[in-house]
N, C-alpha and C. Protein backbone atom coordinates (compact mmCIF):
# COMPACT_ATOMS: atom_id res chain seq x y z
N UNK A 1 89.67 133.11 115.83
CA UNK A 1 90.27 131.82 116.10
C UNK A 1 91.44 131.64 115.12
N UNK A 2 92.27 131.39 115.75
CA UNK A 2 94.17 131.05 114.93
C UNK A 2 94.06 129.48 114.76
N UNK A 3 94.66 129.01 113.98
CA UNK A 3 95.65 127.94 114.00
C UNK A 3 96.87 128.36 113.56
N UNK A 4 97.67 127.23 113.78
CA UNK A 4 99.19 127.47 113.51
C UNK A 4 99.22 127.06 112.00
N UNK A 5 99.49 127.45 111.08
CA UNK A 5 100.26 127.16 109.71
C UNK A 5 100.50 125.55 109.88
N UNK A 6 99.82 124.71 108.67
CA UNK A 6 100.04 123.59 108.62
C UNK A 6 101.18 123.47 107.64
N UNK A 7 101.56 122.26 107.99
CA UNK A 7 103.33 122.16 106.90
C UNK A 7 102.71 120.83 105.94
N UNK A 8 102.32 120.81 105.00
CA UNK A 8 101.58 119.91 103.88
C UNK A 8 102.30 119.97 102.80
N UNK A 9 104.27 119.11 102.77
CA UNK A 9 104.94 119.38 101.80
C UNK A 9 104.22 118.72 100.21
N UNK A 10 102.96 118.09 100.52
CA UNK A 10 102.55 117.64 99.08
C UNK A 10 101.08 118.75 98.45
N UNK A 11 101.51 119.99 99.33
CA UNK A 11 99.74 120.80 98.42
C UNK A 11 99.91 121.12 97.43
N UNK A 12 101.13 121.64 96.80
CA UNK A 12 101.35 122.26 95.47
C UNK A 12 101.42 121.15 94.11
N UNK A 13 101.61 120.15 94.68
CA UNK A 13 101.14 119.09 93.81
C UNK A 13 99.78 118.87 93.87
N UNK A 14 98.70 118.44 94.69
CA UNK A 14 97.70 118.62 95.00
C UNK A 14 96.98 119.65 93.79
N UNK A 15 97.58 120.88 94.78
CA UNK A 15 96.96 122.25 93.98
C UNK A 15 96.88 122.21 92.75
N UNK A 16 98.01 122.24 91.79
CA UNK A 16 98.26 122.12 90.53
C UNK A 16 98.06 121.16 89.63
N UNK A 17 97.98 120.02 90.38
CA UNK A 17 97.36 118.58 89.24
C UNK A 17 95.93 119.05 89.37
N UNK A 18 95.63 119.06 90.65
CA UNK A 18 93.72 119.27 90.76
C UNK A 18 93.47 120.59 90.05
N UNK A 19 93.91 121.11 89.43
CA UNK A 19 93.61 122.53 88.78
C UNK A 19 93.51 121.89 87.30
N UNK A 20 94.52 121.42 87.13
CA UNK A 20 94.81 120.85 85.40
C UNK A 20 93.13 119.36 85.57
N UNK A 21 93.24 119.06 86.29
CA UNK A 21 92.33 118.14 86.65
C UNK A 21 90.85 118.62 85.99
N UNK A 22 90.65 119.54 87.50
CA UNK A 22 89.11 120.63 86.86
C UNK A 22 89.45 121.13 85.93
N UNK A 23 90.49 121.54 84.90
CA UNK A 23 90.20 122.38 83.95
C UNK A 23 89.81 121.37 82.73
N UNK A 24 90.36 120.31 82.32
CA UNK A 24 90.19 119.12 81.13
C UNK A 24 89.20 117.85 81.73
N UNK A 25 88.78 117.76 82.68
CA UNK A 25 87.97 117.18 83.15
C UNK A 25 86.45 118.07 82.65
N UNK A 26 86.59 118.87 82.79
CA UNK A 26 85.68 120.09 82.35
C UNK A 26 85.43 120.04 80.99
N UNK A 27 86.13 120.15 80.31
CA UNK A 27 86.38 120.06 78.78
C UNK A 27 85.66 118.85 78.40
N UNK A 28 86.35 117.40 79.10
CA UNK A 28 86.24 116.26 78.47
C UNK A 28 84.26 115.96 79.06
N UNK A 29 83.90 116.28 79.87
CA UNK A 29 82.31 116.60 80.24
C UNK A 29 81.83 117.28 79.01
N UNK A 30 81.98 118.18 78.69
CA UNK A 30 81.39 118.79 77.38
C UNK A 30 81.52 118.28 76.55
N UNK A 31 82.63 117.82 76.31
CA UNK A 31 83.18 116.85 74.34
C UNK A 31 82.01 115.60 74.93
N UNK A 32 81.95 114.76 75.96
CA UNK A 32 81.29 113.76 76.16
C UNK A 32 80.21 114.01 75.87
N UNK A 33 79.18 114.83 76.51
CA UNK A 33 77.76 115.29 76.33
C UNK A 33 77.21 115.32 75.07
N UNK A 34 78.26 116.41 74.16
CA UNK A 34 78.18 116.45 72.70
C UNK A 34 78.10 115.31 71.84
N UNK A 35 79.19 114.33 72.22
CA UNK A 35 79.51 112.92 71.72
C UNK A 35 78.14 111.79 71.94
N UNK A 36 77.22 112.29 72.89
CA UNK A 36 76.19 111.45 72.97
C UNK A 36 75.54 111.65 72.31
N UNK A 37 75.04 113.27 72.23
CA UNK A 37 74.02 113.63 71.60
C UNK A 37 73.97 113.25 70.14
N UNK A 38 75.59 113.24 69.45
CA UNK A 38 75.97 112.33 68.12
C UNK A 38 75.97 111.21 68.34
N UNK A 39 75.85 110.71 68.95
CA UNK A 39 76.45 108.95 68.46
C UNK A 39 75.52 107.96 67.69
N UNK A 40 74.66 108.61 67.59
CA UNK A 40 73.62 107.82 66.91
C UNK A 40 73.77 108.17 65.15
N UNK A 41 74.42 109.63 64.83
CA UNK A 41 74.81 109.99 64.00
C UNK A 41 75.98 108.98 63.19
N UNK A 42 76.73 109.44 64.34
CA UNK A 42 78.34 108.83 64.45
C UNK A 42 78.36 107.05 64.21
N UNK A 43 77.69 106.48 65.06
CA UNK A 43 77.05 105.06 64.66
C UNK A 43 76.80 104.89 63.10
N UNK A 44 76.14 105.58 62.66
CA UNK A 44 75.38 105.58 60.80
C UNK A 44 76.59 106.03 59.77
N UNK A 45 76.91 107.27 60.11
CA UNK A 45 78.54 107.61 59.20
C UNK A 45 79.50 106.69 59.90
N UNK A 46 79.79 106.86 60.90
CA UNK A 46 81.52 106.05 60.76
C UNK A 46 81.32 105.30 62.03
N UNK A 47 80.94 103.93 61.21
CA UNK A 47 81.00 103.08 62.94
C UNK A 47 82.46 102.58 63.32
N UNK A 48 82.43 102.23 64.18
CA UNK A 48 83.43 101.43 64.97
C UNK A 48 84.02 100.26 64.63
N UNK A 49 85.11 100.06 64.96
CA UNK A 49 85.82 99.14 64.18
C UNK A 49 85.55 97.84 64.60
N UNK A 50 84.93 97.71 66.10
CA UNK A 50 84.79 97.18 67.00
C UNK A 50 82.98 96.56 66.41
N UNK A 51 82.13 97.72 66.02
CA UNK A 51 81.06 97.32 66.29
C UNK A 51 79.78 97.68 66.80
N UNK A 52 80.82 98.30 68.10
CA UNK A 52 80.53 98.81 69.16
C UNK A 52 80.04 100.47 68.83
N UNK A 53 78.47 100.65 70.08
CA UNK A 53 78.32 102.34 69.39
C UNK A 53 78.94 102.87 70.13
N UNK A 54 79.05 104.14 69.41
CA UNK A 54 80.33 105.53 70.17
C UNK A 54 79.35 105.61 71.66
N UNK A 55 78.21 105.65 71.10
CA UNK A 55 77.39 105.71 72.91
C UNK A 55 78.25 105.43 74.06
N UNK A 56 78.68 104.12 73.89
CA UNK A 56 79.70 103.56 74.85
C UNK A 56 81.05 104.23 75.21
N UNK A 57 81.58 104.75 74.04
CA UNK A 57 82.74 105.48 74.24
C UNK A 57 82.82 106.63 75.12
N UNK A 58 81.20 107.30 74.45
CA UNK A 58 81.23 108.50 75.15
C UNK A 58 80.78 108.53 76.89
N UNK A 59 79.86 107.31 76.92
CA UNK A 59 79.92 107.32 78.61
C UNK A 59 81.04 107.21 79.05
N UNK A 60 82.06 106.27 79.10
CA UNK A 60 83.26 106.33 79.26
C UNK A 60 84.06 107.14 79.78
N UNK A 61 83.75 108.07 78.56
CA UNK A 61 84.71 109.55 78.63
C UNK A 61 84.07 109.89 79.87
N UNK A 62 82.54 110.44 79.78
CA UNK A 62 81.89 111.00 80.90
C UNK A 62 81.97 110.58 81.98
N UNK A 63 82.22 109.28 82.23
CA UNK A 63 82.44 108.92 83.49
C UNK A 63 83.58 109.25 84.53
N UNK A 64 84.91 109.01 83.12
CA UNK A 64 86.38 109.51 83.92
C UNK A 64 86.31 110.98 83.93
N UNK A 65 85.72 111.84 83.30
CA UNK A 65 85.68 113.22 83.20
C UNK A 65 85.07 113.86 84.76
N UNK A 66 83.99 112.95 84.89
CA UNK A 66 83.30 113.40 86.29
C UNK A 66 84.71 112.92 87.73
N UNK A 67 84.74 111.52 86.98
CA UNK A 67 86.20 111.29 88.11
C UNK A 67 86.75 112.14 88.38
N UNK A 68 87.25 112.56 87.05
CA UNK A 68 88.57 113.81 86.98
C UNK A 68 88.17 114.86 87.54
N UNK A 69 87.08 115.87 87.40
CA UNK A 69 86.48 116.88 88.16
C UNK A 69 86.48 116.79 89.82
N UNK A 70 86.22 115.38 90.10
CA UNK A 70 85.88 115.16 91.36
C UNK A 70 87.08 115.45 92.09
N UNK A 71 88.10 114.39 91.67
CA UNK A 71 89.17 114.06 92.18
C UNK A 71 90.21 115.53 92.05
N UNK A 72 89.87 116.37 91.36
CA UNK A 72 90.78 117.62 90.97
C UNK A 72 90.19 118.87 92.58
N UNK A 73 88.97 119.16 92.22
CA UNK A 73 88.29 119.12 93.47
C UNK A 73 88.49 119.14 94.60
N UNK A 74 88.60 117.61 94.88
CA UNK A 74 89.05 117.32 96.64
C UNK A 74 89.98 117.77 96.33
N UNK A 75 91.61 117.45 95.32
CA UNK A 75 92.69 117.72 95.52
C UNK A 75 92.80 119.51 95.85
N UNK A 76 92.19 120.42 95.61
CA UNK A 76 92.24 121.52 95.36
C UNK A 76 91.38 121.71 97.19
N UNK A 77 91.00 121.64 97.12
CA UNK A 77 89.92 121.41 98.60
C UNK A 77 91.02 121.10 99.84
N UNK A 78 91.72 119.85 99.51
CA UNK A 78 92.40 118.97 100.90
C UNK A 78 93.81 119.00 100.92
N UNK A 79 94.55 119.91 100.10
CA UNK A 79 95.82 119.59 99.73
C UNK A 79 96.18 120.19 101.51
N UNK A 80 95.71 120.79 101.99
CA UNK A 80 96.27 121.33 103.51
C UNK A 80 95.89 120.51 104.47
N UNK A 81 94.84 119.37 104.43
CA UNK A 81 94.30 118.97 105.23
C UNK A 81 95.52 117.15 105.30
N UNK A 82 96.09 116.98 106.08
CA UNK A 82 96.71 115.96 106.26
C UNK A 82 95.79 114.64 106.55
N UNK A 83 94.74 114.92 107.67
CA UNK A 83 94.37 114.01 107.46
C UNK A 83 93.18 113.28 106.53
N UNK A 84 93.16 114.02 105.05
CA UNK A 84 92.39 113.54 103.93
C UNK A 84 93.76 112.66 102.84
N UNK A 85 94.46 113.02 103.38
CA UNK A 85 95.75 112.30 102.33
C UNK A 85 95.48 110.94 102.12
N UNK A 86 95.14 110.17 102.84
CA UNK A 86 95.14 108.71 102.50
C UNK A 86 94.02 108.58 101.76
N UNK A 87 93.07 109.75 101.94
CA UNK A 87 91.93 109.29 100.70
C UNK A 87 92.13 109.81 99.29
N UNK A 88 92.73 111.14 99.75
CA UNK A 88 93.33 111.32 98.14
C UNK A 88 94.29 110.06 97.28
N UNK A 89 95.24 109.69 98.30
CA UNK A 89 96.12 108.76 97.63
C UNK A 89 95.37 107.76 96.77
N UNK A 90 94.32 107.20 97.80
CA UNK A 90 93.24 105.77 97.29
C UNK A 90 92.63 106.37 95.86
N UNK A 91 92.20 107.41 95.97
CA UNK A 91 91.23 107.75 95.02
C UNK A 91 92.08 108.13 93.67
N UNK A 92 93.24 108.42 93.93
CA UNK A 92 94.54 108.27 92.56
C UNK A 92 94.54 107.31 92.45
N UNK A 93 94.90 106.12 93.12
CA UNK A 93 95.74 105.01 92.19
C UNK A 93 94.05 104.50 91.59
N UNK A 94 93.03 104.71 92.54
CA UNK A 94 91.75 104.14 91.63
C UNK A 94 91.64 105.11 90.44
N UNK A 95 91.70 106.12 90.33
CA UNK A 95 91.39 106.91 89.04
C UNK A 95 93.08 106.07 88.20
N UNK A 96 94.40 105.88 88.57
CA UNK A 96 94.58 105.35 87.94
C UNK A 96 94.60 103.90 86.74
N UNK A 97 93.91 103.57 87.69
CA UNK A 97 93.08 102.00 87.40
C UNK A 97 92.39 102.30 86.30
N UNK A 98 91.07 103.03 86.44
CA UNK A 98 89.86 103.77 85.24
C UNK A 98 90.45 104.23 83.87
N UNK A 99 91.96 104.96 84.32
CA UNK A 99 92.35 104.96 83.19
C UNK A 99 93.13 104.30 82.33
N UNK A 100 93.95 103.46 83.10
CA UNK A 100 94.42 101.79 82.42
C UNK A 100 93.39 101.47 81.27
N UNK A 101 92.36 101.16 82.36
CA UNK A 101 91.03 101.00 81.64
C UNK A 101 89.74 101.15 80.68
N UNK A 102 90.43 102.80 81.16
CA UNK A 102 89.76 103.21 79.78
C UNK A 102 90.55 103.24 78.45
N UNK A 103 91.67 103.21 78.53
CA UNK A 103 92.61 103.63 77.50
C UNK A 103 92.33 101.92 76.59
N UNK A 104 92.45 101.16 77.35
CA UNK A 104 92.67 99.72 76.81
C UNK A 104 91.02 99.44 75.93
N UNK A 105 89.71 100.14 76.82
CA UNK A 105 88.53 99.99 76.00
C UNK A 105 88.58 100.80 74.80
N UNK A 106 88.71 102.11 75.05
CA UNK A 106 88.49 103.23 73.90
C UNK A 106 88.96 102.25 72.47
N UNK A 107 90.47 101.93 72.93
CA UNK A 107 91.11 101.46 71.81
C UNK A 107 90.55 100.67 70.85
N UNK A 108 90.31 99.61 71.84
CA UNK A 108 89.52 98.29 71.52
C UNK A 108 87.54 98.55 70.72
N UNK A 109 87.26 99.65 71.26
CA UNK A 109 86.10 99.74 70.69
C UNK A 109 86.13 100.69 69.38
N UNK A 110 87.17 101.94 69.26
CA UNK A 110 87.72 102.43 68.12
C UNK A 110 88.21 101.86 67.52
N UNK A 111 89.27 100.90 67.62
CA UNK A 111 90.18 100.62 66.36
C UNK A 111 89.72 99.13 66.08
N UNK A 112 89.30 98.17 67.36
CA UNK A 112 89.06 97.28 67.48
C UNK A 112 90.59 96.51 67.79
N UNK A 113 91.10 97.22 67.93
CA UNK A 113 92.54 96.38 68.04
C UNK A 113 93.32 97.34 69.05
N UNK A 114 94.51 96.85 69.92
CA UNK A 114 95.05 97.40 70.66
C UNK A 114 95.89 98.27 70.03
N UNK A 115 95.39 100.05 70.12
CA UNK A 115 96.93 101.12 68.89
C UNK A 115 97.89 100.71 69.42
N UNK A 116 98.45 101.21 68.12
CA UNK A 116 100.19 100.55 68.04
C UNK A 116 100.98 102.05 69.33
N UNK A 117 100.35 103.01 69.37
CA UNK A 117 100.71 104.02 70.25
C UNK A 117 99.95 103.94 71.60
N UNK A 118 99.30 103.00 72.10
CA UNK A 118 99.17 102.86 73.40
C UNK A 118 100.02 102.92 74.67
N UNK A 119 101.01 102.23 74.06
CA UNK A 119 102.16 102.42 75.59
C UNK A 119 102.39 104.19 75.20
N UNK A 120 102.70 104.78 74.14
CA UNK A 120 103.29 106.47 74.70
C UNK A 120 101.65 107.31 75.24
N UNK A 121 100.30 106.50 74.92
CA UNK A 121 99.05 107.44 75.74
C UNK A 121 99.06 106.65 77.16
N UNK A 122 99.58 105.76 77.40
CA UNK A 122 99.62 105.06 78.62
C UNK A 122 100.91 106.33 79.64
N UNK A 123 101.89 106.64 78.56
CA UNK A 123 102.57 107.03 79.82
C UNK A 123 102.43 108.45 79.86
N UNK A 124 101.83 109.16 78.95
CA UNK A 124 101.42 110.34 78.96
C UNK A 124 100.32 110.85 79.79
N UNK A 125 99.38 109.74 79.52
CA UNK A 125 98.16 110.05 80.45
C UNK A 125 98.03 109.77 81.63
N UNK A 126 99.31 109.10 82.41
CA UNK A 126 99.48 108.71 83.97
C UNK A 126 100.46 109.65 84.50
N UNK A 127 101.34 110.29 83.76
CA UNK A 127 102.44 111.21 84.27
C UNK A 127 101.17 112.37 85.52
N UNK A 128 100.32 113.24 85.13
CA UNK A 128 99.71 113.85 85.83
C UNK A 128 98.71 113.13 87.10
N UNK A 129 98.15 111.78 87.13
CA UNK A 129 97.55 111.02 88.04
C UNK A 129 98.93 110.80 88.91
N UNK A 130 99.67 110.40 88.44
CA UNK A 130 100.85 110.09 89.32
C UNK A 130 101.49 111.32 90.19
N UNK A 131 100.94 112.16 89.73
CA UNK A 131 101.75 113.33 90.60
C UNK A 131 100.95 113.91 91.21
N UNK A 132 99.85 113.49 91.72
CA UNK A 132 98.83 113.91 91.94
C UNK A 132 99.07 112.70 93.35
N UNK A 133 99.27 111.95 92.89
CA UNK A 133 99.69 110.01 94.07
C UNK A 133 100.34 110.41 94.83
N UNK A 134 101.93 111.29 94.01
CA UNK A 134 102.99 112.02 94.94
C UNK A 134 102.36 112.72 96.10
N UNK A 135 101.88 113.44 95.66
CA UNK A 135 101.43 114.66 96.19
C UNK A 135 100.50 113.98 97.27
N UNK A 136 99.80 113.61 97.23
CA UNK A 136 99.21 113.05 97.91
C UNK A 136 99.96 112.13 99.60
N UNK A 137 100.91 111.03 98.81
CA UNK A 137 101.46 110.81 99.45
C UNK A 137 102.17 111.37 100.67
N UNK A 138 103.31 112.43 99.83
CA UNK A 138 103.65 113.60 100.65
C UNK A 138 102.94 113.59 101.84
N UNK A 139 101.65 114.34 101.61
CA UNK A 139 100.97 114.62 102.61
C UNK A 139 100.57 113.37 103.79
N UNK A 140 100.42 112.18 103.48
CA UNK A 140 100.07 111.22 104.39
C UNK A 140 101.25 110.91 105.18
N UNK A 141 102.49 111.26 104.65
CA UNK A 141 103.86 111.03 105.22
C UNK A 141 104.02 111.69 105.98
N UNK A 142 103.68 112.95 105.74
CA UNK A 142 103.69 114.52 106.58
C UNK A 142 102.60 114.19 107.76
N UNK A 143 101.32 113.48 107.90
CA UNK A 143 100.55 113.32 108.63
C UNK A 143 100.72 112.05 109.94
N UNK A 144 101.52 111.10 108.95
CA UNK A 144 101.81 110.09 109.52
C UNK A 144 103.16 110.18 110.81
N UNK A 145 104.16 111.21 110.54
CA UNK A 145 104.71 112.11 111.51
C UNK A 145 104.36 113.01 112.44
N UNK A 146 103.31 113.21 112.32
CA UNK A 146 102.46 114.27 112.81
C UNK A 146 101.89 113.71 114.48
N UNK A 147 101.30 112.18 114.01
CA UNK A 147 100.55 111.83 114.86
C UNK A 147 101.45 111.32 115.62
N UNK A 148 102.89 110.98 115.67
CA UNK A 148 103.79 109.95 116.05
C UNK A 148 104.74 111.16 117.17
């Protein structure tokens, strides 16, 4: 059984964010795991500025880490498939949301105060979600011609 070559000008974005995705998503799962298994440590030597136990921090991490895996994943999975684009897109700007979000807690429960370097981890850490949105996009544009 043939099909014809699909034209999906957004997979290589897809491909390549969702690769960088699974690979530090991966990473940040392990540093998290580790980080639990301390935090009770980490709590007693160096608490939080906040108060707050690292416990919290480290679910956090674990949570966007599993995001990140997930979302790297499908992207790596659907970058050919046109009509998954609109869920990839959704599921970026929501992973971008998580990380608004997380960036603004971490801070707040580490430093207890908003870092004075938040806006340059704000735009560092969205440059790759965002191209991942592109990419995505692409493809729903490409699909949205398709059907028309």
């Amino acid at each position: 059984m043939t099909s014809e070559p699909v034209s999906a000008p957004g997979k290589t974005y897809l491909q390549v964010v969702g690769i960088f995705f699974i690979a530090f998503g991966s990473v940040s799962i392990v540093l998290s795991i580790h980080g639990l298994f301390n935090a009770g440590y980490l709590d007693a030597t160096l608490p939080t500025a906040s108060g707050m136990s690292w416990g919290i921090y480290y679910i956090m991490l674990l949570l966007g880490a599993l995001f990140r895996v997930t979302l790297g994943v499908m992207g790596v999975a659907y970058r050919t498939r046109l009509e998954k684009a609109a869920l990839l897109k959704i599921l970026g700007i929501l992973f971008i949301g998580y990380s608004i979000l997380y960036m603004f807690l971490s801070s707040m429960i580490v430093y207890g105060y908003l870092a004075d370097r938040l806006g340059l981890a704000l735009a560092i850490g969205l440059i790759i979600p965002a191209l991942f949105i592109i990419g995505a996009h692409k493809n729903h544009v490409a699909y949205k011609e398709k059907q028309t």
